[in-house]
PDB file of N, CA and C in Angstrom:
ATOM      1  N   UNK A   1       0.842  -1.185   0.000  1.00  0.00           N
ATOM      2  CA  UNK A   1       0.000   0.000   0.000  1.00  0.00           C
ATOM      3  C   UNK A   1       0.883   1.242   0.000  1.00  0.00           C
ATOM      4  N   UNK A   2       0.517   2.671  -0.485  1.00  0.00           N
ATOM      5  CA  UNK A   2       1.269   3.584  -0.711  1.00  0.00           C
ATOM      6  C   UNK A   2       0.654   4.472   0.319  1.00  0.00           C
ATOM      7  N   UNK A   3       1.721   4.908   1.092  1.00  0.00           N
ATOM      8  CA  UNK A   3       1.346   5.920   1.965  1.00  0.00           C
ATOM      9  C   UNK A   3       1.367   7.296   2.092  1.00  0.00           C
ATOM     10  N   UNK A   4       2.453   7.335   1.357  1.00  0.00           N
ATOM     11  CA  UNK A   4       2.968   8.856   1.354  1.00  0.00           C
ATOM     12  C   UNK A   4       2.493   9.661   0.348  1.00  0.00           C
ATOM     13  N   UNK A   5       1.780   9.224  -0.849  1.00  0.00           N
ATOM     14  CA  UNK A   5       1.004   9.908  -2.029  1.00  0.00           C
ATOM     15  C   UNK A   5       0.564  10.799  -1.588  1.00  0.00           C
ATOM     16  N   UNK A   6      -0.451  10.722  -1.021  1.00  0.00           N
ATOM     17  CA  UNK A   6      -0.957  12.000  -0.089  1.00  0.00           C
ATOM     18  C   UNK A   6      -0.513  13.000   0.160  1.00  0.00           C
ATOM     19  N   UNK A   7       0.459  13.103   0.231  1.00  0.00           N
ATOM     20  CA  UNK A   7       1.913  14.250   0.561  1.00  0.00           C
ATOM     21  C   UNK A   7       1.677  15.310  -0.768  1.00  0.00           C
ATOM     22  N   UNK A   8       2.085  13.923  -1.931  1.00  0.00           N
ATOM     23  CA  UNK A   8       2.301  15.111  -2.919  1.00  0.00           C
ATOM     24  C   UNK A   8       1.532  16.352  -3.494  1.00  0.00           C
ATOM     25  N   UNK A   9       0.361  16.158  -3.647  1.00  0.00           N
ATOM     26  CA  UNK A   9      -0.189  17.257  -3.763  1.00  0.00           C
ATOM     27  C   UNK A   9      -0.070  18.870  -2.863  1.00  0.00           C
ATOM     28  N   UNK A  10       0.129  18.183  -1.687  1.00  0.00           N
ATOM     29  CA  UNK A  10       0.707  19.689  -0.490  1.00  0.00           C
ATOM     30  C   UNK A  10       2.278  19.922  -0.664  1.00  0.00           C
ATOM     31  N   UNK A  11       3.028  19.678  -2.249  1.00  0.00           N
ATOM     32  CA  UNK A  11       4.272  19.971  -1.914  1.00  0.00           C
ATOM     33  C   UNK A  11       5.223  19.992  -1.663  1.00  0.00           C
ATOM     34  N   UNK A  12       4.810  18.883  -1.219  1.00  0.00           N
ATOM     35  CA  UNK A  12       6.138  17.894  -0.156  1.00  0.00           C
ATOM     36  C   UNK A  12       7.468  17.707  -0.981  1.00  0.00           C
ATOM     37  N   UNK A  13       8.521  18.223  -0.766  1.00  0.00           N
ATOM     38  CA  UNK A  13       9.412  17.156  -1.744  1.00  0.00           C
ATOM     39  C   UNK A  13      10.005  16.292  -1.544  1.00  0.00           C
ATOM     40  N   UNK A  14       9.932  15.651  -0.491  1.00  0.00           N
ATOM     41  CA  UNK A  14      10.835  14.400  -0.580  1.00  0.00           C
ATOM     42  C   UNK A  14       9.968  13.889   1.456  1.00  0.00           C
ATOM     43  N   UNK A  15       9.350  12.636   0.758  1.00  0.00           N
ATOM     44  CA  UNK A  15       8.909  12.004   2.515  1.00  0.00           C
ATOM     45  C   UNK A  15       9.060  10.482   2.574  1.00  0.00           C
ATOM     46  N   UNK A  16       9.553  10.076   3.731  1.00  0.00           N
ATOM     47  CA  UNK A  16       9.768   8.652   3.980  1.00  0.00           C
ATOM     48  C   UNK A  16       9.253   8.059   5.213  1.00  0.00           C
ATOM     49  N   UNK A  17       8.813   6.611   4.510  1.00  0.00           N
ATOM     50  CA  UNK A  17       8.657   5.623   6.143  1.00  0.00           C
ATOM     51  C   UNK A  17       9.614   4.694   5.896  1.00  0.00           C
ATOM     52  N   UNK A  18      10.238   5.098   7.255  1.00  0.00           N
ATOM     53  CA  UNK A  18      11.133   3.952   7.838  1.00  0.00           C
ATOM     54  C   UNK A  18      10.826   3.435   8.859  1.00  0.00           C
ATOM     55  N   UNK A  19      11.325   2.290   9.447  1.00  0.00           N
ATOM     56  CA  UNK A  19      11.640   2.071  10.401  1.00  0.00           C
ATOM     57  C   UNK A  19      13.035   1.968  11.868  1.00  0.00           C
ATOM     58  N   UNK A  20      12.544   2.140  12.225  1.00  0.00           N
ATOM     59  CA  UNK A  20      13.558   2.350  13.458  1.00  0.00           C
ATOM     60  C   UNK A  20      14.990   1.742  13.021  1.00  0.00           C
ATOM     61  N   UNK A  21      15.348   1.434  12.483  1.00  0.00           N
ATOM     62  CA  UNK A  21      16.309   0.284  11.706  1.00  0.00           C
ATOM     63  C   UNK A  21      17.410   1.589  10.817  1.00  0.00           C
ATOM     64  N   UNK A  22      16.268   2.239  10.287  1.00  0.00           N
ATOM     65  CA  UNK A  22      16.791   3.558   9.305  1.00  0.00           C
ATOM     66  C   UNK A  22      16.438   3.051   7.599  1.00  0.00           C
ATOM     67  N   UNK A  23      16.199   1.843   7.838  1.00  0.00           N
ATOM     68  CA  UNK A  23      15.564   1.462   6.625  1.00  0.00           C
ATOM     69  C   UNK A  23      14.683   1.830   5.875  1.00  0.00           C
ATOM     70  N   UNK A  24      14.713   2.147   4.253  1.00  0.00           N
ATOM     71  CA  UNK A  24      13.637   2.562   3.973  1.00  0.00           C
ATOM     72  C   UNK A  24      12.372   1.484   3.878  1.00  0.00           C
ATOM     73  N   UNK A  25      11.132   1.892   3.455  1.00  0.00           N
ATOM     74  CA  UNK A  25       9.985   1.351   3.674  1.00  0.00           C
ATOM     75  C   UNK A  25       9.343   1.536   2.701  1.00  0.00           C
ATOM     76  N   UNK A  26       9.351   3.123   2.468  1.00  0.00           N
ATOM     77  CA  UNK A  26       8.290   3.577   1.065  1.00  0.00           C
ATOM     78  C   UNK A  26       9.120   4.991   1.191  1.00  0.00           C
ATOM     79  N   UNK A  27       9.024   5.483  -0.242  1.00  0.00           N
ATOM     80  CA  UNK A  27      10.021   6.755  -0.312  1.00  0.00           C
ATOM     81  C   UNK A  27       8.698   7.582  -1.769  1.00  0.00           C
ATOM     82  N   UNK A  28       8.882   9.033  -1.329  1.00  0.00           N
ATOM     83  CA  UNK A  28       8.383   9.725  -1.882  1.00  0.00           C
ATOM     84  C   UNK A  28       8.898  10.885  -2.811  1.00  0.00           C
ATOM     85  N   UNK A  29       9.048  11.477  -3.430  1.00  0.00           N
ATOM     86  CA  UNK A  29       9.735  12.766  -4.087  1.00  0.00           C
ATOM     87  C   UNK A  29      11.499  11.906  -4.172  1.00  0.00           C
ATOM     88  N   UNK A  30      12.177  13.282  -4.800  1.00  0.00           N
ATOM     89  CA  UNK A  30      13.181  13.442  -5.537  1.00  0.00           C
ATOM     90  C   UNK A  30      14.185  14.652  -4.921  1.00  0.00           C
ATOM     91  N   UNK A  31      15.447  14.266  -5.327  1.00  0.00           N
ATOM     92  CA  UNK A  31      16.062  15.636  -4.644  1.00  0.00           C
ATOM     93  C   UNK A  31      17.222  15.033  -3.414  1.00  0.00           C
ATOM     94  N   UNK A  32      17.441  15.862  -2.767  1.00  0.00           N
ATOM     95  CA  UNK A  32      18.312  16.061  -1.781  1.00  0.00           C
ATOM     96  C   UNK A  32      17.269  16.113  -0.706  1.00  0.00           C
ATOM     97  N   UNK A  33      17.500  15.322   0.712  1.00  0.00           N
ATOM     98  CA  UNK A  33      18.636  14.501   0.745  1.00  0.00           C
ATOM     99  C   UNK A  33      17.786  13.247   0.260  1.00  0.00           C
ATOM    100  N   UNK A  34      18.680  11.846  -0.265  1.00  0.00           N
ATOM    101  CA  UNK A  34      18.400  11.103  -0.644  1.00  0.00           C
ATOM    102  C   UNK A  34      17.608  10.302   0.076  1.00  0.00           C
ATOM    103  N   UNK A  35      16.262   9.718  -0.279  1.00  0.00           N
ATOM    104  CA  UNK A  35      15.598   9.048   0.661  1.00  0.00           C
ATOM    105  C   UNK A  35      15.996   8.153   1.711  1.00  0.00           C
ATOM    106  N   UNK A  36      17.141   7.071   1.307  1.00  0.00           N
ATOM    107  CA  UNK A  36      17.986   6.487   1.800  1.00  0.00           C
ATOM    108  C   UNK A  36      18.773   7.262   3.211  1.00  0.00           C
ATOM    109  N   UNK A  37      19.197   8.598   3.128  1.00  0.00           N
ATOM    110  CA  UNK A  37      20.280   9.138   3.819  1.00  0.00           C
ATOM    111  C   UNK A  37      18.827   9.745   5.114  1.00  0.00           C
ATOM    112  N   UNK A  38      17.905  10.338   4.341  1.00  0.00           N
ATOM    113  CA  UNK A  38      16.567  10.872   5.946  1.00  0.00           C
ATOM    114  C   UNK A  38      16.454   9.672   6.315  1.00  0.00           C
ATOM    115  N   UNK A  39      16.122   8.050   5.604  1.00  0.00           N
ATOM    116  CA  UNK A  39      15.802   7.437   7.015  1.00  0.00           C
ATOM    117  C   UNK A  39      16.637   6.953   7.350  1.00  0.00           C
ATOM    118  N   UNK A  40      17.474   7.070   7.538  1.00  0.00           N
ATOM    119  CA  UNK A  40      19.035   6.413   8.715  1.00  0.00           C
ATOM    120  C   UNK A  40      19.374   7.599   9.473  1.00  0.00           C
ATOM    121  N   UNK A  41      18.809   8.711   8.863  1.00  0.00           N
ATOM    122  CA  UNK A  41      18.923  10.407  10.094  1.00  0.00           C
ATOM    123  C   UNK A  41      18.042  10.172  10.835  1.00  0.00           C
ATOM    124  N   UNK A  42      16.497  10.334  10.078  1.00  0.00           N
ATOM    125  CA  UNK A  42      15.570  10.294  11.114  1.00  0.00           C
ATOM    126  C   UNK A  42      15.604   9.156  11.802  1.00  0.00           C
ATOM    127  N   UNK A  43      15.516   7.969  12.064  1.00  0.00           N
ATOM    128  CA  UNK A  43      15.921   7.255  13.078  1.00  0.00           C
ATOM    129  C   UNK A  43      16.938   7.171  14.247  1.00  0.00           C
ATOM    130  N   UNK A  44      18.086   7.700  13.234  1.00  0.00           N
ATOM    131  CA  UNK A  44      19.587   8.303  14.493  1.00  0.00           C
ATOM    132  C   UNK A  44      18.553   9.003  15.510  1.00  0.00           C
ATOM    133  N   UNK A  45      18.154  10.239  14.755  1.00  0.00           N
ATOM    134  CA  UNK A  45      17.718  11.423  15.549  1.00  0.00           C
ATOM    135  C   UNK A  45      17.094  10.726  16.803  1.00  0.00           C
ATOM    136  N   UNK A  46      15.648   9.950  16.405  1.00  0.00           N
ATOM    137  CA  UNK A  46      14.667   9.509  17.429  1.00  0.00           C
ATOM    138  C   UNK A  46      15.433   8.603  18.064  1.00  0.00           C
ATOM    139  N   UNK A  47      16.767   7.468  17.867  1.00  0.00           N
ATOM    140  CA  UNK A  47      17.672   6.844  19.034  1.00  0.00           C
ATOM    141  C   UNK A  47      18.094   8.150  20.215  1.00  0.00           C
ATOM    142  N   UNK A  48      18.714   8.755  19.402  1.00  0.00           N
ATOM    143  CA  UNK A  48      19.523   9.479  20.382  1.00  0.00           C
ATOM    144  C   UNK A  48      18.811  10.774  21.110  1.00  0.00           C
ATOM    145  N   UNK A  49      17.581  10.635  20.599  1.00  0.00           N
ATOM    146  CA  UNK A  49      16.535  11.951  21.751  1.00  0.00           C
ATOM    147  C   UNK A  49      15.525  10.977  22.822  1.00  0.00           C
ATOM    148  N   UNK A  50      15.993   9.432  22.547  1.00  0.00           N
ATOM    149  CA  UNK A  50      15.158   8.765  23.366  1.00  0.00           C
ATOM    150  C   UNK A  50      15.700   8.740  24.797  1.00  0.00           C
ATOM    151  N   UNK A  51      16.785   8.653  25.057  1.00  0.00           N
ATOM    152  CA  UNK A  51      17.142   9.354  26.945  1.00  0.00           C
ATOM    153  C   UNK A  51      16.262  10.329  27.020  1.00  0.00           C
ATOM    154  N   UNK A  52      17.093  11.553  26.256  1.00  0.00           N
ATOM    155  CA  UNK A  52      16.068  12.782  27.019  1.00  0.00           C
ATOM    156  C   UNK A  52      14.325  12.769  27.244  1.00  0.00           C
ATOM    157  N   UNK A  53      13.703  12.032  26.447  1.00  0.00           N
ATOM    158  CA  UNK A  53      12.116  12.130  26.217  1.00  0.00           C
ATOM    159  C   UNK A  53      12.085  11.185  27.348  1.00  0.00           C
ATOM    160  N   UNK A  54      12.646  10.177  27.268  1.00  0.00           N
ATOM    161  CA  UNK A  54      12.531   9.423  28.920  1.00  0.00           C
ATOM    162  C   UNK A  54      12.836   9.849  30.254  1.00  0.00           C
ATOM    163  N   UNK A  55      13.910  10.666  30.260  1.00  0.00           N
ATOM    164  CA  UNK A  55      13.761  11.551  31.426  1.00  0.00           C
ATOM    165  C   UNK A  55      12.702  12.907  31.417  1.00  0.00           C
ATOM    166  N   UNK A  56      12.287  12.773  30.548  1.00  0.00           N
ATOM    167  CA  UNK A  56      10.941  13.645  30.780  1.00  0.00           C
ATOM    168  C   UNK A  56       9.924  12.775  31.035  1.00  0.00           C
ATOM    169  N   UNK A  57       9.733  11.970  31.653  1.00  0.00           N
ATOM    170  CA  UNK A  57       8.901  10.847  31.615  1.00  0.00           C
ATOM    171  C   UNK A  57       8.130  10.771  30.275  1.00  0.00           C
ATOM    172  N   UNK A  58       8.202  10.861  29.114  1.00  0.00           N
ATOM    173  CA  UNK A  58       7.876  10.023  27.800  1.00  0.00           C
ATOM    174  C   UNK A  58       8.447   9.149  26.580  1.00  0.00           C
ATOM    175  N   UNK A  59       7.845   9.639  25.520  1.00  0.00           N
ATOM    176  CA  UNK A  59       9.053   9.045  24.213  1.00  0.00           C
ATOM    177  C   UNK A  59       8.633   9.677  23.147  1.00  0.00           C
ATOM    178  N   UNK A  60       9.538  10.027  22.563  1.00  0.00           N
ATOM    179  CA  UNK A  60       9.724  10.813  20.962  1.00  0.00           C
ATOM    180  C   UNK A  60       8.752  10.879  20.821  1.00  0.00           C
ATOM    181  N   UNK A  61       7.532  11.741  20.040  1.00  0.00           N
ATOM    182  CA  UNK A  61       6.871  11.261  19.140  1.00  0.00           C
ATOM    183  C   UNK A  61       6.477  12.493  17.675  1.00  0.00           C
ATOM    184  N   UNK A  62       6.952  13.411  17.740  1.00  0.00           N
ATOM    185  CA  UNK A  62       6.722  14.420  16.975  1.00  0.00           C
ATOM    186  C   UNK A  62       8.197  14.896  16.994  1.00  0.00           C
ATOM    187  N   UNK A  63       8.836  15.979  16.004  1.00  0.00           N
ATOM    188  CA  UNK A  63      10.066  16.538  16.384  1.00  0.00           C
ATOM    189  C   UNK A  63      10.208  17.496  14.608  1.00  0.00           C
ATOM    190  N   UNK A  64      10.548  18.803  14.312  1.00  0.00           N
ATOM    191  CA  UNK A  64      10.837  19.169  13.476  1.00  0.00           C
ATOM    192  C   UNK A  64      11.987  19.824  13.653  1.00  0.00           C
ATOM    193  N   UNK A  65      13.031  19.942  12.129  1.00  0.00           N
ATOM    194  CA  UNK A  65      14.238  20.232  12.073  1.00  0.00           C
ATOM    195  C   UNK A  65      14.149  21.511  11.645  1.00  0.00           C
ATOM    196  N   UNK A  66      14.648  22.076  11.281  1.00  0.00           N
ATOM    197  CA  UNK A  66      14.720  23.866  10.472  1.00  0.00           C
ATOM    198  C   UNK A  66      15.747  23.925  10.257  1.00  0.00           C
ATOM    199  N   UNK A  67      15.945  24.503   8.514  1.00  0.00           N
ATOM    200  CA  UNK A  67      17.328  25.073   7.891  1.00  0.00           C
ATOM    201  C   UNK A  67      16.734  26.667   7.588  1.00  0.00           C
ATOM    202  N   UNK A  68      17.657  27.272   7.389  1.00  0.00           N
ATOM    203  CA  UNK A  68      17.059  28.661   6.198  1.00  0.00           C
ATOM    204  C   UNK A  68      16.280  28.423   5.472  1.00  0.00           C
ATOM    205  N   UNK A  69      15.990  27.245   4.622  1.00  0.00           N
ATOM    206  CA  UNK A  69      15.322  27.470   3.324  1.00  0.00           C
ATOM    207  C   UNK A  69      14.280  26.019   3.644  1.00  0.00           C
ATOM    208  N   UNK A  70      14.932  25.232   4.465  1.00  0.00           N
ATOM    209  CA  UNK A  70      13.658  23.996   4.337  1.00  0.00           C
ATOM    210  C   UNK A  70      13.607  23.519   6.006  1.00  0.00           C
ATOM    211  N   UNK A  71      12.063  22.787   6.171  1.00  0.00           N
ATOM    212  CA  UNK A  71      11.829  21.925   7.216  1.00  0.00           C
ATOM    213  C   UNK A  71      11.793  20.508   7.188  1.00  0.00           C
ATOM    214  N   UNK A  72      11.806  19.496   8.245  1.00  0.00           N
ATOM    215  CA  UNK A  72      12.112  18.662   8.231  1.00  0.00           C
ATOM    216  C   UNK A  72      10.706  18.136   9.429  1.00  0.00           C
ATOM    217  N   UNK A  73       9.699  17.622   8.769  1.00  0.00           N
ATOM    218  CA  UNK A  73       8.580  17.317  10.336  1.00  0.00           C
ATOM    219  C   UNK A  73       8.432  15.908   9.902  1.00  0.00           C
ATOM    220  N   UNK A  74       8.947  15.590  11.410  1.00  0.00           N
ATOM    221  CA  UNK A  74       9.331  14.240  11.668  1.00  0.00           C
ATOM    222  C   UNK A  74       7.947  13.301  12.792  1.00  0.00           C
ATOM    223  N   UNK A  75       7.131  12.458  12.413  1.00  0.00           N
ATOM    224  CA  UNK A  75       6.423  12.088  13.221  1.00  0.00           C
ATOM    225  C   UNK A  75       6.626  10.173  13.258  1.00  0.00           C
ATOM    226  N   UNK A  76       6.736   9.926  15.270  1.00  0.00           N
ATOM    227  CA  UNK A  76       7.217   8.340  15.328  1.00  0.00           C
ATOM    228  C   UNK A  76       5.968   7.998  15.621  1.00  0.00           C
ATOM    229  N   UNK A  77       5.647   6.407  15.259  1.00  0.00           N
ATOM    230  CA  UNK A  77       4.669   5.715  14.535  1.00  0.00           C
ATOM    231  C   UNK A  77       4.877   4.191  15.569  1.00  0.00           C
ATOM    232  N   UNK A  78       5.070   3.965  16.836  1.00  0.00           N
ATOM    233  CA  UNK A  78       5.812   3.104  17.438  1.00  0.00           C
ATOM    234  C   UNK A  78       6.926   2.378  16.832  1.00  0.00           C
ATOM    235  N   UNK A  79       7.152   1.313  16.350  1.00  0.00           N
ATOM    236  CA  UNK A  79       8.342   1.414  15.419  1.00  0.00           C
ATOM    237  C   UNK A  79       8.965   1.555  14.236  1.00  0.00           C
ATOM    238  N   UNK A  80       7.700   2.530  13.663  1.00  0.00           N
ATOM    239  CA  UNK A  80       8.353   3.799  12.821  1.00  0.00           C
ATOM    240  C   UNK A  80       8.087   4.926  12.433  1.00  0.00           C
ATOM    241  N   UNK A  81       8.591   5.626  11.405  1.00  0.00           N
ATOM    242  CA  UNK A  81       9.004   7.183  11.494  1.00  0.00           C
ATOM    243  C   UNK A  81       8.244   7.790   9.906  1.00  0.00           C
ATOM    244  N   UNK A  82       7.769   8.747  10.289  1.00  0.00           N
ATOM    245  CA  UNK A  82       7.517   8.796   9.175  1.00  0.00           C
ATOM    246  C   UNK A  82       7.902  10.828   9.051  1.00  0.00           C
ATOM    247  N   UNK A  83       8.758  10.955   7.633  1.00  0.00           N
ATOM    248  CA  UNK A  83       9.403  12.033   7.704  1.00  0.00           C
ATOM    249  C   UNK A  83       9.192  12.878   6.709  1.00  0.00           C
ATOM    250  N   UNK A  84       8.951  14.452   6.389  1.00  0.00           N
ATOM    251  CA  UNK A  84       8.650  14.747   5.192  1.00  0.00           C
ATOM    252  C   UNK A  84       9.671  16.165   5.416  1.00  0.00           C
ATOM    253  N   UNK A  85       9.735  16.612   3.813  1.00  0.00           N
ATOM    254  CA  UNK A  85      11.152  17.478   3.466  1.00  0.00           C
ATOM    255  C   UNK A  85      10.176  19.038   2.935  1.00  0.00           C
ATOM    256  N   UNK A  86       9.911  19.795   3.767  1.00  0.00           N
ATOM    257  CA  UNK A  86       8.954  20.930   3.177  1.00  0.00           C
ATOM    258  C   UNK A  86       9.894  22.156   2.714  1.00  0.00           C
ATOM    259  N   UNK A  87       9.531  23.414   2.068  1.00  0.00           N
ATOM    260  CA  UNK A  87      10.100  24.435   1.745  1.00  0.00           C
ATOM    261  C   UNK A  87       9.672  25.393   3.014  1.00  0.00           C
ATOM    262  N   UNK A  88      10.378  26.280   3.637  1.00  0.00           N
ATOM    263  CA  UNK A  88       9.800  27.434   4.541  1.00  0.00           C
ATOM    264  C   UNK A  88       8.478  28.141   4.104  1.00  0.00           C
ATOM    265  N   UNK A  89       7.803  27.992   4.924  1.00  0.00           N
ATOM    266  CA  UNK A  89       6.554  28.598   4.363  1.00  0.00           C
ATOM    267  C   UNK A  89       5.563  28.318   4.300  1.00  0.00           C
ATOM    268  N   UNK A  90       5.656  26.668   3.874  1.00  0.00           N
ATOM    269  CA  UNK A  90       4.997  26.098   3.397  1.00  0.00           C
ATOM    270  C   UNK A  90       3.394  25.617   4.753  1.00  0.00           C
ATOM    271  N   UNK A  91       2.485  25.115   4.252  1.00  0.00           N
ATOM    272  CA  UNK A  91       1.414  24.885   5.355  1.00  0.00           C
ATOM    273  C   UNK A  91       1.969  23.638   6.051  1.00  0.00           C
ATOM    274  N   UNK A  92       2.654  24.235   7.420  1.00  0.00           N
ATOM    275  CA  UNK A  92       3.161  23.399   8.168  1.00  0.00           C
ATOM    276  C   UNK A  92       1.541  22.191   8.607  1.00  0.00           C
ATOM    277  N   UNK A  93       0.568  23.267   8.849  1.00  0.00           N
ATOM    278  CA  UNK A  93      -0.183  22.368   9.727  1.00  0.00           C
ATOM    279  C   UNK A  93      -1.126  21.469   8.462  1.00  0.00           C
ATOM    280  N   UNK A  94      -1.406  21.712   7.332  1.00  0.00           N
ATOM    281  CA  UNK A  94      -1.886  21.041   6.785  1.00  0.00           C
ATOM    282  C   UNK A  94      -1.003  19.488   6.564  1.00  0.00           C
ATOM    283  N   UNK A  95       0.072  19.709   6.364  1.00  0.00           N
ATOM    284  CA  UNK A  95       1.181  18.771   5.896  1.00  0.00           C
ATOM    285  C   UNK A  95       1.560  18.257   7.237  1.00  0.00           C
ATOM    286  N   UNK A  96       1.547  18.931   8.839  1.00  0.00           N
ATOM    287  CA  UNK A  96       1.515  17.652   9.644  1.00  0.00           C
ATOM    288  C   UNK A  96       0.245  16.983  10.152  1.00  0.00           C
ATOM    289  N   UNK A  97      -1.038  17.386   9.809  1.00  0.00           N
ATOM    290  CA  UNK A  97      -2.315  16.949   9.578  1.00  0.00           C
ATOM    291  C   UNK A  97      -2.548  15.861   8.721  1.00  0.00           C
ATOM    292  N   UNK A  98      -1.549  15.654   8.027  1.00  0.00           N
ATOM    293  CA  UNK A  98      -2.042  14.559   6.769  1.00  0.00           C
ATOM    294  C   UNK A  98      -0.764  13.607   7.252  1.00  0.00           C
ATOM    295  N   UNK A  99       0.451  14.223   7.797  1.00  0.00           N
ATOM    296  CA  UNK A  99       1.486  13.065   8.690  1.00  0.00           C
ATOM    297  C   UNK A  99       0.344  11.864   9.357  1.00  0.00           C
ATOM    298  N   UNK A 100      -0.189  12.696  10.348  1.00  0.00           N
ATOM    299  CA  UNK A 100      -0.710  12.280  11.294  1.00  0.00           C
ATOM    300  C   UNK A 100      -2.258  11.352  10.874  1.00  0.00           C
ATOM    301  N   UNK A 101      -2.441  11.671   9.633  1.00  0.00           N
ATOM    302  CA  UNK A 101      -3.370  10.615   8.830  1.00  0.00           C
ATOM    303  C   UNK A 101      -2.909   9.544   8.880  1.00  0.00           C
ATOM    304  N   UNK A 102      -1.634   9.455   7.872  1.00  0.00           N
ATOM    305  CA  UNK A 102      -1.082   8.966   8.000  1.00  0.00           C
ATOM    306  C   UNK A 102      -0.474   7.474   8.568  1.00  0.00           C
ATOM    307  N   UNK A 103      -0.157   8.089   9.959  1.00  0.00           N
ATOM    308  CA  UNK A 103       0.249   7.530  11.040  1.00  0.00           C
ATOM    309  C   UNK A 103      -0.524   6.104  11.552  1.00  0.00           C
ATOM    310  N   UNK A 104      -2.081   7.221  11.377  1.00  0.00           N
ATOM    311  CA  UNK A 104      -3.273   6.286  11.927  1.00  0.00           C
ATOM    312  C   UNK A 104      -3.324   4.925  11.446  1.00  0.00           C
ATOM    313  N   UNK A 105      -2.973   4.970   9.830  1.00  0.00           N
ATOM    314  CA  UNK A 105      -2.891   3.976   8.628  1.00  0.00           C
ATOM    315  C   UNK A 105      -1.332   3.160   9.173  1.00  0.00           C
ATOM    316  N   UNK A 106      -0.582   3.642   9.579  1.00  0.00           N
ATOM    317  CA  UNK A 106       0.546   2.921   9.372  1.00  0.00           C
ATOM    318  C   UNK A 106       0.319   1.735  10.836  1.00  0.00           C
ATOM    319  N   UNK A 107      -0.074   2.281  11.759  1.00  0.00           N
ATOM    320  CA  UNK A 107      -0.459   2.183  13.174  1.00  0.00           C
ATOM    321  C   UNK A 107      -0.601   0.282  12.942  1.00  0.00           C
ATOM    322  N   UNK A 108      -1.490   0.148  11.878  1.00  0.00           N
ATOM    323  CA  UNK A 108      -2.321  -0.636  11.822  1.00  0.00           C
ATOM    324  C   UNK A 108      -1.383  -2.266  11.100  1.00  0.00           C
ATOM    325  N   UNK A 109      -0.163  -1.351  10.400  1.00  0.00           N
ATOM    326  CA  UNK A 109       0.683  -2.475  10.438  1.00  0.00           C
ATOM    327  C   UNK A 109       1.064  -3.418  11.038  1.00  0.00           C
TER     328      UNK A 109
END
């Protein structure tokens, strides 16, 4: 099943599900960075912020990156991630509204 289609119409250029592994799963758009290279980041990322979210008494589950020119909104899925590559500007909340569709669907894996 294709998950990330959904994306494209809001823009998206480049979104992935992985799993915790860093593996890809399903890859969306074109471009930089290579689908391959976000999910072995986004997974690093959610390893290594899992102390801190545990000493906050929880665990990862949302997290966005920011450059000058692009975002990075990252949402975890229990064991996995699902990540999309936006331009500044762009409708953050529509595009993590449809993550979080998403999610619901992947949940079910």
């Amino acid at each position: 099943m294709a998950y990330l289609e959904s994306l494209a119409p809001l823009g998206v250029r480049r979104a992935v599900l992985t799993g915790l592994d860093g593996l890809v799963i399903e890859a969306l758009g074109r471009g930089n960075p290579p689908a391959e290279v976000l999910a072995a980041e986004l997974a690093s990322l959610v390893r290594h912020m899992t102390p801190l979210a545990e000493a906050l008494s929880g665990e990862v589950r949302r997290f966005t990156l920011a450059t000058e020119n692009q975002e990075v909104l990252a949402l975890r899925v229990g064991e996995y991630i699902l990540g999309a590559v936006i331009e500044r500007g762009m409708d953050r909340k529509a595009i993590g509204q449809e993550l979080s569709r998403i999610a619901l669907q992947v949940q079910s894996l």
